[in-house]
N, C-alpha and C. Protein backbone atom coordinates (compact mmCIF):
# COMPACT_ATOMS: atom_id res chain seq x y z
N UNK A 1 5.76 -10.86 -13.03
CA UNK A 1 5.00 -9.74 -12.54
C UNK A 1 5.52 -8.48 -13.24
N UNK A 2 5.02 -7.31 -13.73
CA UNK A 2 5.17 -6.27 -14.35
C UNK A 2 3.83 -5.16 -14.07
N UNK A 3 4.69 -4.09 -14.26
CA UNK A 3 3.60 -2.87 -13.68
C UNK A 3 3.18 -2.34 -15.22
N UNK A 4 1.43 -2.38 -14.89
CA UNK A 4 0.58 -2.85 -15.61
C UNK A 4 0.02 -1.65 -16.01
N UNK A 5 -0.01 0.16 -15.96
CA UNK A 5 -0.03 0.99 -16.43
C UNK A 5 0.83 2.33 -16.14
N UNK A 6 0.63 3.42 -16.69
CA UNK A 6 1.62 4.39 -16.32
C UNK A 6 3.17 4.80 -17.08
N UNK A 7 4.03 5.21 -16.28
CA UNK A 7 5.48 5.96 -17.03
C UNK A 7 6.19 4.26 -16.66
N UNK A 8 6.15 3.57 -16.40
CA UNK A 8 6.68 2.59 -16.64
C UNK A 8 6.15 0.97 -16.85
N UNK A 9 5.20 1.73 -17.86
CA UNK A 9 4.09 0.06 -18.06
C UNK A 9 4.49 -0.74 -18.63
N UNK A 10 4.86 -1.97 -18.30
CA UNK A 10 5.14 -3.35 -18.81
C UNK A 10 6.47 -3.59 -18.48
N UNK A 11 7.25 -2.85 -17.33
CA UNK A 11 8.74 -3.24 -16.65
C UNK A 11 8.01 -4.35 -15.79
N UNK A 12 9.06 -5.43 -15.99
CA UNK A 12 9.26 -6.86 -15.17
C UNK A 12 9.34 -6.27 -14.40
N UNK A 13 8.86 -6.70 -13.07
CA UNK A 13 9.87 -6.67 -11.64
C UNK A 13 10.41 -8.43 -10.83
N UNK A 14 11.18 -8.06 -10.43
CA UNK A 14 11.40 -9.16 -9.85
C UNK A 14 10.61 -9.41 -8.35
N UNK A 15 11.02 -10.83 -7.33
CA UNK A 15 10.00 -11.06 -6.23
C UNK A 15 10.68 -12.02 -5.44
N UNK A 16 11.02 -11.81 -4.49
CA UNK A 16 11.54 -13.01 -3.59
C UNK A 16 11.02 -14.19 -3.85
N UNK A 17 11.55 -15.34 -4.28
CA UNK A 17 10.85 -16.41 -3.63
C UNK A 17 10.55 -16.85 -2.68
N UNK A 18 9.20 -17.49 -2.57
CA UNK A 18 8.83 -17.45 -1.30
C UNK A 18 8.24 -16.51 -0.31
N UNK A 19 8.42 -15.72 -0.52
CA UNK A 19 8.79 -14.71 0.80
C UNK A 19 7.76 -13.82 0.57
N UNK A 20 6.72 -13.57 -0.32
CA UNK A 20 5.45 -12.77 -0.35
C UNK A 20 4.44 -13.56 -0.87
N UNK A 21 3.36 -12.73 -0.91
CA UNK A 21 2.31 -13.12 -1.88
C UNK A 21 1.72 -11.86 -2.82
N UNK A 22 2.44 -11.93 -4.14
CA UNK A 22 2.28 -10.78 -4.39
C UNK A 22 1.13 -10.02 -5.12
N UNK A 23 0.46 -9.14 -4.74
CA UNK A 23 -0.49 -8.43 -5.06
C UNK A 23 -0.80 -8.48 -6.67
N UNK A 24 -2.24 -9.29 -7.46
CA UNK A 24 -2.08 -9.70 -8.58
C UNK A 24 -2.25 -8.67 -9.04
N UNK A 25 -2.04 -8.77 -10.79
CA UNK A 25 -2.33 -7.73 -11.67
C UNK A 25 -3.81 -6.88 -11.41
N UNK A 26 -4.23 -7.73 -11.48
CA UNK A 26 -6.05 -7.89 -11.22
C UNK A 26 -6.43 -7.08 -10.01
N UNK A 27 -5.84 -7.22 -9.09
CA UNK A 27 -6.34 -6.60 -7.80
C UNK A 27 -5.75 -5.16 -7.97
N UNK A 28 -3.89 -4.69 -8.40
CA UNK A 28 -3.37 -3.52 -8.33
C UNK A 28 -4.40 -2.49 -9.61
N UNK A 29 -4.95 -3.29 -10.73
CA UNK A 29 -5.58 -2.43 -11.70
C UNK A 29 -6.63 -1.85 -10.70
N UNK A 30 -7.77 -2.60 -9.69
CA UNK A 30 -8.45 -2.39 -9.20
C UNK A 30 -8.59 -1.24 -7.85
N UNK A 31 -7.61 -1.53 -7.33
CA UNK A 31 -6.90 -0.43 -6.18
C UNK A 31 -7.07 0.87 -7.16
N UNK A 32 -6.11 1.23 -8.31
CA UNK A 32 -6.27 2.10 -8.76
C UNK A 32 -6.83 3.12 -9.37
N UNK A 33 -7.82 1.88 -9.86
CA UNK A 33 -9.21 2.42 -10.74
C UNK A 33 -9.95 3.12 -9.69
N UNK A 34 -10.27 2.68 -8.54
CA UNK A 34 -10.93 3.28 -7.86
C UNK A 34 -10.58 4.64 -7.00
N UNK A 35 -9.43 4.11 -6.61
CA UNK A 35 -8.29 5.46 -6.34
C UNK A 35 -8.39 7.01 -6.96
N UNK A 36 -6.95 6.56 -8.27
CA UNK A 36 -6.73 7.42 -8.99
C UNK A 36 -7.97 8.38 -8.86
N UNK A 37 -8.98 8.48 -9.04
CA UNK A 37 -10.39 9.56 -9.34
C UNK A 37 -10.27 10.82 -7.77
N UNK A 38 -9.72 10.48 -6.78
CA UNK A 38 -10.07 10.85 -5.52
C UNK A 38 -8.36 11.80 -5.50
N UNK A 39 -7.69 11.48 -6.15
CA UNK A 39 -6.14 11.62 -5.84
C UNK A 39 -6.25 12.97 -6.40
N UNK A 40 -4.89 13.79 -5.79
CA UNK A 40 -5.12 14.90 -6.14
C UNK A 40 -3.29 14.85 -7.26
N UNK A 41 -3.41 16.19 -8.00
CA UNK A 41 -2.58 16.25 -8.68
C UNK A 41 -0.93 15.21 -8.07
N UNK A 42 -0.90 16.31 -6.87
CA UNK A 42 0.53 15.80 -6.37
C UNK A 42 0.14 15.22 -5.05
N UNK A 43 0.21 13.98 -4.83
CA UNK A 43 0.27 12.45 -4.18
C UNK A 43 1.55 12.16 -3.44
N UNK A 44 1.77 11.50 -2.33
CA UNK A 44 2.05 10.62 -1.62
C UNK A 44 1.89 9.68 -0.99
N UNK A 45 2.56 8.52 -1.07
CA UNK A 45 1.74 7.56 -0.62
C UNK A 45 2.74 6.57 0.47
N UNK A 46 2.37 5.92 0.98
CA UNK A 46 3.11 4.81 2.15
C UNK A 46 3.14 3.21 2.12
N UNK A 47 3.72 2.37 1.10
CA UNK A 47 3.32 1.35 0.87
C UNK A 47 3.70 -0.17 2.06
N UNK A 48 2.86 -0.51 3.13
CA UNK A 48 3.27 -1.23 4.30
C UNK A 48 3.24 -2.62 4.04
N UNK A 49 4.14 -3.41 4.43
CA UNK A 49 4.16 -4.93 4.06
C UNK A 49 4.40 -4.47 3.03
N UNK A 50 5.49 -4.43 1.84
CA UNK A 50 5.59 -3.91 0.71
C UNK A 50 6.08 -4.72 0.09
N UNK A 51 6.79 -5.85 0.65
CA UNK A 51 6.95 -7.50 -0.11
C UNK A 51 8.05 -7.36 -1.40
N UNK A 52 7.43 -7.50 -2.89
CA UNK A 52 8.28 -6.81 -3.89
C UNK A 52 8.67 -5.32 -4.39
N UNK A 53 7.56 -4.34 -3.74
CA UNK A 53 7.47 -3.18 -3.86
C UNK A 53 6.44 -2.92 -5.17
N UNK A 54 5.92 -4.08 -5.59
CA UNK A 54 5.02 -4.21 -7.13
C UNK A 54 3.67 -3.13 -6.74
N UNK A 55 3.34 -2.88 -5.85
CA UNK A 55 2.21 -2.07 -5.42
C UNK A 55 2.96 -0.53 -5.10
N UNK A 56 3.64 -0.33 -4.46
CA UNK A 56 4.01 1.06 -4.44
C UNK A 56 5.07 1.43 -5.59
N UNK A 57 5.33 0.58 -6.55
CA UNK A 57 5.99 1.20 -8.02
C UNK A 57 5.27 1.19 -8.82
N UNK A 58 4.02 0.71 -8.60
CA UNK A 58 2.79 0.70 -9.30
C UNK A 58 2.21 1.96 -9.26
N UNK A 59 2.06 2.90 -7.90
CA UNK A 59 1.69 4.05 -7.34
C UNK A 59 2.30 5.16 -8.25
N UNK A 60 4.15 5.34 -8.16
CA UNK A 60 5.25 6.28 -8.66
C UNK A 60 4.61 6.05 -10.05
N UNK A 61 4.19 5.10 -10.69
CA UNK A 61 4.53 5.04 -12.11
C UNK A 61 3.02 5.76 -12.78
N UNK A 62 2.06 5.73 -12.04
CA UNK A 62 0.87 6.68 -11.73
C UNK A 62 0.84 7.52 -11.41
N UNK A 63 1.89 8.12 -11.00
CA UNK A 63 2.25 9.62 -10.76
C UNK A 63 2.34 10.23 -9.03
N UNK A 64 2.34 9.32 -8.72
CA UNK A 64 2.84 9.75 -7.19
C UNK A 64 4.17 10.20 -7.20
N UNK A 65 4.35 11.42 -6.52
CA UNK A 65 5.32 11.61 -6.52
C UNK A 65 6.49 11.28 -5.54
N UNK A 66 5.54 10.64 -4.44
CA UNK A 66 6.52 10.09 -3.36
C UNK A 66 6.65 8.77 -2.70
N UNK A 67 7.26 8.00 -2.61
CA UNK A 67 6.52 6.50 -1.70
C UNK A 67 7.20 6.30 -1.03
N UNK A 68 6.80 5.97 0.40
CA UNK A 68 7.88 5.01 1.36
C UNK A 68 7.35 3.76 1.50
N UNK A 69 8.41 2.68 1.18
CA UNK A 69 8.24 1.29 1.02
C UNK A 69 8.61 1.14 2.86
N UNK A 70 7.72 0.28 3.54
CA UNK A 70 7.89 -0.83 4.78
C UNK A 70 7.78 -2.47 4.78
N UNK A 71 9.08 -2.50 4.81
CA UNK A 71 9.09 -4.15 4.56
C UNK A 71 10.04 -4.44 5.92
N UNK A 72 9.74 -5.78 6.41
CA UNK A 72 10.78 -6.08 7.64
C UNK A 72 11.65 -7.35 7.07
N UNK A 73 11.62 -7.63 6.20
CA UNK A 73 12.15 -8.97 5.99
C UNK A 73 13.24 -8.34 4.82
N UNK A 74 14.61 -8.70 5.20
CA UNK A 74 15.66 -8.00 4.45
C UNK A 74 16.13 -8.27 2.91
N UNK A 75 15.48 -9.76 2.51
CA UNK A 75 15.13 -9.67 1.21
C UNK A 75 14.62 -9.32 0.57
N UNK A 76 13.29 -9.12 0.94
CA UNK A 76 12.46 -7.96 0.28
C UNK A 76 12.87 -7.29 0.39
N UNK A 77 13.34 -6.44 1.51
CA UNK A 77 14.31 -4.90 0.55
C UNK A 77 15.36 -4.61 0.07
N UNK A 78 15.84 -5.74 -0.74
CA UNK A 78 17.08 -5.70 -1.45
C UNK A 78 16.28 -5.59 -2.89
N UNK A 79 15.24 -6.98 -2.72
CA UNK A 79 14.00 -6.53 -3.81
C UNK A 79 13.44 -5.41 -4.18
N UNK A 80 12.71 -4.68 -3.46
CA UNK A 80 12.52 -3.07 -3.61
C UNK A 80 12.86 -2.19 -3.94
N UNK A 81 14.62 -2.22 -3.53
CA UNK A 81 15.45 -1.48 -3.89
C UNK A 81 15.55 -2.00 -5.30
N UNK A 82 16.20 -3.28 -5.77
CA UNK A 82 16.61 -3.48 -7.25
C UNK A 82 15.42 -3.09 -8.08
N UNK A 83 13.95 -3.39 -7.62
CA UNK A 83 13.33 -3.14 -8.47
C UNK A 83 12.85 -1.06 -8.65
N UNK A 84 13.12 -0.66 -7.80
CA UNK A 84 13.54 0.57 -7.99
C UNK A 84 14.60 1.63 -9.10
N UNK A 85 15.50 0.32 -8.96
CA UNK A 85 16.62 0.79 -9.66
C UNK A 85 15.89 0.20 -11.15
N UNK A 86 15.53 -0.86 -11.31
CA UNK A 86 14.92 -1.79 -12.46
C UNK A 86 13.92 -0.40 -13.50
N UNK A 87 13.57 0.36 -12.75
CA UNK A 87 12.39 0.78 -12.82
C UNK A 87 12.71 2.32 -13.06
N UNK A 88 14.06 2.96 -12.41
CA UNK A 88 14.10 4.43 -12.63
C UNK A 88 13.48 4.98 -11.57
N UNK A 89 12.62 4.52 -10.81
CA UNK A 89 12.17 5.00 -9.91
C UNK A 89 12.72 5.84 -8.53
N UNK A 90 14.52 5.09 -8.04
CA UNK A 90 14.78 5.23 -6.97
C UNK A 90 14.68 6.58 -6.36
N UNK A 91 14.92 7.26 -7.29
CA UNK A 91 15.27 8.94 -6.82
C UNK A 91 13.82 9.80 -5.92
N UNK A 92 12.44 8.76 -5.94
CA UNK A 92 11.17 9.00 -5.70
C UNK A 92 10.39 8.12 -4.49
N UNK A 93 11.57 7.44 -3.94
CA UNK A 93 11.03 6.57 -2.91
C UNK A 93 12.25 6.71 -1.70
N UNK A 94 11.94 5.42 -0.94
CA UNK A 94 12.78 5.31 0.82
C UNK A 94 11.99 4.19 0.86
N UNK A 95 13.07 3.28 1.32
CA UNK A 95 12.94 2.16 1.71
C UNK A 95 13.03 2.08 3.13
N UNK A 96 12.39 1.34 4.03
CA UNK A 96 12.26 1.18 5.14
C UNK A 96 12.31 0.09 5.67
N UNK A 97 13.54 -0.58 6.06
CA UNK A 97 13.72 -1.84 6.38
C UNK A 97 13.25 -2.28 8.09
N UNK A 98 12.26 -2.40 8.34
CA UNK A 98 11.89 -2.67 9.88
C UNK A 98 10.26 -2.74 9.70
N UNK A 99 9.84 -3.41 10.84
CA UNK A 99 8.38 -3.60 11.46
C UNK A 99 7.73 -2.52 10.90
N UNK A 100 6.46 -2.87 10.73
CA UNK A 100 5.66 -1.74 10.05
C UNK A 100 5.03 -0.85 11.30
N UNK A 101 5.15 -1.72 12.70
CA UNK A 101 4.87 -0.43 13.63
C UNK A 101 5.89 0.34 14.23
N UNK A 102 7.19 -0.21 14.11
CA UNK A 102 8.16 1.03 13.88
C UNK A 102 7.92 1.63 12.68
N UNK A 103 7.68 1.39 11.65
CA UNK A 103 7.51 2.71 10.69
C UNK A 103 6.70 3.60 10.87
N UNK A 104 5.70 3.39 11.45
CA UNK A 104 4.11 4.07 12.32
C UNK A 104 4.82 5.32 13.31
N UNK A 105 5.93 4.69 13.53
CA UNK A 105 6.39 5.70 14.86
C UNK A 105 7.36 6.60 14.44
N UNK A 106 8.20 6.50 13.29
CA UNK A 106 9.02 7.36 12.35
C UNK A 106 9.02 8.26 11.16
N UNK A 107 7.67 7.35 10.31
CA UNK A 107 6.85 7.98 9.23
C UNK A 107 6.76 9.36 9.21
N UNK A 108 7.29 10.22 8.34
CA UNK A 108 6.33 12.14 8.50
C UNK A 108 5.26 11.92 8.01
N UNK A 109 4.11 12.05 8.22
CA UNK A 109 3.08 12.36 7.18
C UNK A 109 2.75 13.55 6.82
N UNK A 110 1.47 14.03 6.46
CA UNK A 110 0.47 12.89 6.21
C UNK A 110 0.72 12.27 5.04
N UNK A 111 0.58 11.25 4.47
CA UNK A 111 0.62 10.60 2.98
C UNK A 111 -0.79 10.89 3.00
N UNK A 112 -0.79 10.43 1.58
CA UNK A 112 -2.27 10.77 0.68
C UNK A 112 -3.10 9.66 0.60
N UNK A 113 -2.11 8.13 0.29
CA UNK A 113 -2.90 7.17 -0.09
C UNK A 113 -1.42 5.96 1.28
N UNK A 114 -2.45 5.13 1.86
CA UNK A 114 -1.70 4.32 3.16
C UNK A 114 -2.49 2.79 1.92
N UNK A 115 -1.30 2.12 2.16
CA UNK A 115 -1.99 0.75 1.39
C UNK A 115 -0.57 0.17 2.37
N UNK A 116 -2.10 -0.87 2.73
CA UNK A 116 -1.12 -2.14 3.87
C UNK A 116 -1.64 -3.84 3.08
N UNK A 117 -0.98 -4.32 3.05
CA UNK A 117 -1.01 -5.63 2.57
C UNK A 117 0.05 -7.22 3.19
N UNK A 118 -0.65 -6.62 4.49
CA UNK A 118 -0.19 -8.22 5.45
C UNK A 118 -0.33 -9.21 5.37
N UNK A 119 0.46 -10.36 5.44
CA UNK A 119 0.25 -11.75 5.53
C UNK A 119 -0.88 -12.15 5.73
N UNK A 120 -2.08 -12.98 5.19
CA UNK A 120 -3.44 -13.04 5.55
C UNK A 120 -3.37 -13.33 6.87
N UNK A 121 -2.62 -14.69 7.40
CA UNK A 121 -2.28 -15.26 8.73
C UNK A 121 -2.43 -14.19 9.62
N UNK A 122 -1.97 -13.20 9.46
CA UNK A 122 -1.82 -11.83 10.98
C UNK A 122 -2.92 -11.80 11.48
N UNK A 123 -2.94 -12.48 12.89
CA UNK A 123 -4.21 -12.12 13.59
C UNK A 123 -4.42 -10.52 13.71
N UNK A 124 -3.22 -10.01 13.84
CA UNK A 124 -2.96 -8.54 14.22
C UNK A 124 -3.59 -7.60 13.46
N UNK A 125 -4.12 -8.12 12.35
CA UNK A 125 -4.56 -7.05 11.21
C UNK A 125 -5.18 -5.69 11.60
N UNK A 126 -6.72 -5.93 12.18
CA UNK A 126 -7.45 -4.93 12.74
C UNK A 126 -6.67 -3.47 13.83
N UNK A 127 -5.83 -4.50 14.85
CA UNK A 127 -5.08 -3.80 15.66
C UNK A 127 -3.55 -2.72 15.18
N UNK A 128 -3.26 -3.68 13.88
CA UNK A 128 -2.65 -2.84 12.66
C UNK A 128 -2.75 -1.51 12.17
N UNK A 129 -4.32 -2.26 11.86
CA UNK A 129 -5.03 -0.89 10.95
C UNK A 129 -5.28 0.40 11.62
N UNK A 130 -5.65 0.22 13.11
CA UNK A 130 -6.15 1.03 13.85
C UNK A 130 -4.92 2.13 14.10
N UNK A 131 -3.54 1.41 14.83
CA UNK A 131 -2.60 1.98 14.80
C UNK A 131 -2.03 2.65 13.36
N UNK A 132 -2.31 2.54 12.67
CA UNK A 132 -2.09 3.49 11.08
C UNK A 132 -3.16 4.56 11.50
N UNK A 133 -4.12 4.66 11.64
CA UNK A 133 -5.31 4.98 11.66
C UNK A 133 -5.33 6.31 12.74
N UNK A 134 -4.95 5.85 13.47
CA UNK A 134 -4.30 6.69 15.07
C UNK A 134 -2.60 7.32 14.62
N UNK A 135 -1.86 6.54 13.70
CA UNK A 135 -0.28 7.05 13.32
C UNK A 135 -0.39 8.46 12.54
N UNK A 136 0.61 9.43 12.42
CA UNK A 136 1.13 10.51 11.51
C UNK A 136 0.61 10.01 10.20
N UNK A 137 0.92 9.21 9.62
CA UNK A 137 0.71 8.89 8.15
C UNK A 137 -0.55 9.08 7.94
N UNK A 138 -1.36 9.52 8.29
CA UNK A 138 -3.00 9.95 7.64
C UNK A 138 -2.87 11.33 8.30
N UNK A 139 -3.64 11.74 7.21
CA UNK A 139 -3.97 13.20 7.48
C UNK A 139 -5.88 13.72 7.08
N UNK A 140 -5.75 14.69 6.62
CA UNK A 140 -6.96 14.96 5.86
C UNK A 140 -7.27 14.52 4.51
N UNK A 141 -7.70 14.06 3.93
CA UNK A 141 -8.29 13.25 2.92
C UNK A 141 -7.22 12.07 2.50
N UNK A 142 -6.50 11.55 3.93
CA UNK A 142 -6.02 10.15 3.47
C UNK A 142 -6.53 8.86 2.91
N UNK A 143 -6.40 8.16 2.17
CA UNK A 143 -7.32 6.85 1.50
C UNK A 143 -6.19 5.65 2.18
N UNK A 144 -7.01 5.17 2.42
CA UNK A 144 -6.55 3.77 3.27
C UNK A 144 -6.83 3.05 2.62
N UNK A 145 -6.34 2.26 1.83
CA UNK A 145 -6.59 0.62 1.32
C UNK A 145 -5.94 -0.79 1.65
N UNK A 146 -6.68 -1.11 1.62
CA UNK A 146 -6.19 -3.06 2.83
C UNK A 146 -6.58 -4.21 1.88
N UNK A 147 -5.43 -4.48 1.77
CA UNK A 147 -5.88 -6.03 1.69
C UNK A 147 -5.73 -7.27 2.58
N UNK A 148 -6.74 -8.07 2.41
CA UNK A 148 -6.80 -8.84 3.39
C UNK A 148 -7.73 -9.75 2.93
N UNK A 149 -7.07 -11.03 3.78
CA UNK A 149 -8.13 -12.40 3.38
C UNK A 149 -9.89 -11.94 3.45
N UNK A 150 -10.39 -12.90 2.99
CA UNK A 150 -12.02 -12.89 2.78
C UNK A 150 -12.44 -14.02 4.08
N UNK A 151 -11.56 -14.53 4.61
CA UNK A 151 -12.04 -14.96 5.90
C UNK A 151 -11.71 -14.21 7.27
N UNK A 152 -11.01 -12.88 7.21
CA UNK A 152 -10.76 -12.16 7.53
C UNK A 152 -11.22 -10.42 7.80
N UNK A 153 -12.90 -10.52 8.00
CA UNK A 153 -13.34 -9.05 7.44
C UNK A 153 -13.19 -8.43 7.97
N UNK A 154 -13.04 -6.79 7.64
CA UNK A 154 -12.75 -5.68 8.49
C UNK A 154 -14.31 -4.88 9.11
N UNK A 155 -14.37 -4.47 9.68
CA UNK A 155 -15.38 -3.34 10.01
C UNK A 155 -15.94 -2.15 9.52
N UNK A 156 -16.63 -1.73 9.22
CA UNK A 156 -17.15 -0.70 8.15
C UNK A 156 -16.83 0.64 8.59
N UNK A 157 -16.21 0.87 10.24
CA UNK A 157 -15.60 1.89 10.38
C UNK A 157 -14.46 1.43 11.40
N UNK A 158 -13.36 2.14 11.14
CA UNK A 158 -12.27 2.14 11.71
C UNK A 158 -11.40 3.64 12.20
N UNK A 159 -11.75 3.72 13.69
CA UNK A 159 -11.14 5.22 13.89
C UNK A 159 -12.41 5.90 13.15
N UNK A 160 -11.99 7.28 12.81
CA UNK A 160 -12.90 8.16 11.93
C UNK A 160 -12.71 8.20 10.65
N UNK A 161 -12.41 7.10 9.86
CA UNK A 161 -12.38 6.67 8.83
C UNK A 161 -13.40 5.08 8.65
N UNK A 162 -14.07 5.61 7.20
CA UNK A 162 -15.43 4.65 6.84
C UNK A 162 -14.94 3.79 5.78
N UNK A 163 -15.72 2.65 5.39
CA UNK A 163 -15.42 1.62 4.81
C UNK A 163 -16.26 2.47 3.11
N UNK A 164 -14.94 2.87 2.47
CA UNK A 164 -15.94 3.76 1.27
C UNK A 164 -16.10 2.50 -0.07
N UNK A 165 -15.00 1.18 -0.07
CA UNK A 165 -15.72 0.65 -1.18
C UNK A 165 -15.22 -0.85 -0.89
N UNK A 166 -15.85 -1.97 -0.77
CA UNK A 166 -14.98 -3.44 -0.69
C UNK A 166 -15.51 -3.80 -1.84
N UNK A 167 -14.32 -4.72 -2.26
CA UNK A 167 -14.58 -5.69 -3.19
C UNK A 167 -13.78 -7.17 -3.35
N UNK A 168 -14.22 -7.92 -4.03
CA UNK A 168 -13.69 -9.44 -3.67
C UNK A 168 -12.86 -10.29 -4.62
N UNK A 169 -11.62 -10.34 -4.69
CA UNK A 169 -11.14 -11.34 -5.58
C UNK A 169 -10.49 -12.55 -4.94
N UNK A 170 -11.48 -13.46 -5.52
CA UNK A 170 -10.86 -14.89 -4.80
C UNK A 170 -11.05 -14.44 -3.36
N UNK A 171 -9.83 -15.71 -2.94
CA UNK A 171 -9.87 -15.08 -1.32
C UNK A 171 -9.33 -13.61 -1.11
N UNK A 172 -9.13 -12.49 -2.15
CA UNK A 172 -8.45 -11.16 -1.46
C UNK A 172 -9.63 -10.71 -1.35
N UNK A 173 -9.69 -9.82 -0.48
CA UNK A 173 -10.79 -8.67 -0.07
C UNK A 173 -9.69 -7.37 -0.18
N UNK A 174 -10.24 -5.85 -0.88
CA UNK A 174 -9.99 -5.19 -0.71
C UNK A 174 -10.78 -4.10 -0.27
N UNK A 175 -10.23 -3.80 0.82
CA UNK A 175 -11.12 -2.97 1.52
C UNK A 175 -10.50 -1.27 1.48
N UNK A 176 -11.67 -0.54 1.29
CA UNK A 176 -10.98 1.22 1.05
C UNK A 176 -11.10 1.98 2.17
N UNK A 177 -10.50 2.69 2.70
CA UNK A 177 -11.70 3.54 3.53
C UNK A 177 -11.15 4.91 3.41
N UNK A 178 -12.19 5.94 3.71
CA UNK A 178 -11.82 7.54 3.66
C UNK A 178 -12.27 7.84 4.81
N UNK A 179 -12.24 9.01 5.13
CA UNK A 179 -12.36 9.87 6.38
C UNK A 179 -13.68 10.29 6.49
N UNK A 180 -14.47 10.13 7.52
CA UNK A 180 -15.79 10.53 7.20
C UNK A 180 -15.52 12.43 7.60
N UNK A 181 -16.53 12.97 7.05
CA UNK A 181 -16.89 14.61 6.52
C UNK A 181 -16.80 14.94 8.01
N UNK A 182 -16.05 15.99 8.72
CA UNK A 182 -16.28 16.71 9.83
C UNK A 182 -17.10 17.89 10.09
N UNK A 183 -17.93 17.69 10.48
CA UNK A 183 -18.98 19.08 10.73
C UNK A 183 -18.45 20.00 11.58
């Protein structure tokens, strides 16, 4: 696995074995493409279920200037961290070793861009999302992106945030959503 554009394009990262499923090349080009256009100069972002951290060093190396990684499983954030260090990155992130709804409850926000990428298995997903959705970490023009199984669909609105773009690889679904316009 290696991060696939940006200030550090084509660094290996490493990945637990076992212990994720990590977000393909294919899908992170795609997150971004669609992204990047909406992002404003200076970015923050919150990367949840963060597994190898290959998606939120993907973010820094695109020019975010901030990320907090949430991972609960303590190999992955030994992962995160090394690949931080791998990467030059560390001085631009926080690692967050615990439940992603304790991070919900500690988080400052607002971040700019919330990308959650849970175990497909989590029945919990929806009830997840909502609590992000309802958490500090969104603000005004936050972008929410999810991935999640394709037997697994989300709802076209969640909270006061709308379903602004899905698309399908294999079994991933990635789903976007923005804030709908307040009158």
């Amino acid at each position: 696995m290696r991060v696939i554009a940006g200030s550090v394009k084509g660094k290996r990262l490493r990945s637990p074995k076992g212990a994720t499923r990590p977000t393909t090349e294919l899908v992170r080009g795609a997150i971004f493409s669609i992204i990047q256009p909406m992002l404003a100069e200076e970015w923050r972002a919150v990367d949840l279920y963060a597994g190898s951290g290959a998606l939120g060093i993907e973010a820094l190396s695109r020019g975010a200037e901030w990320v907090a990684f949430v991972e609960s499983d303590p190999r992955c954030c030994a992962t995160i961290k090394a690949n931080l260090d791998l990467t030059g990155l560390a001085s631009l992130a926080k690692v967050y070793c615990c439940s992603v709804n304790r991070a919900l409850s500690i988080l400052q926000g607002p971040y700019d861009v919330v990308m959650l990428d849970p175990p497909y298995s989590d029945p919990a997903l929806l009830g997840t999302v909502e609590r992000a959705v309802a958490s500090g970490v969104v603000g005004d023009g936050t972008t929410l992106v999810v991935q999640h199984s394709t037997r697994q669909p989300l709802p076209p609105a969640i909270g006061h945030f709308y379903l602004f773009s899905s698309r399908r690889y294999g079994d991933t679904c990635l789903s976007i959503y923005r804030q709908e316009a307040r009158n």
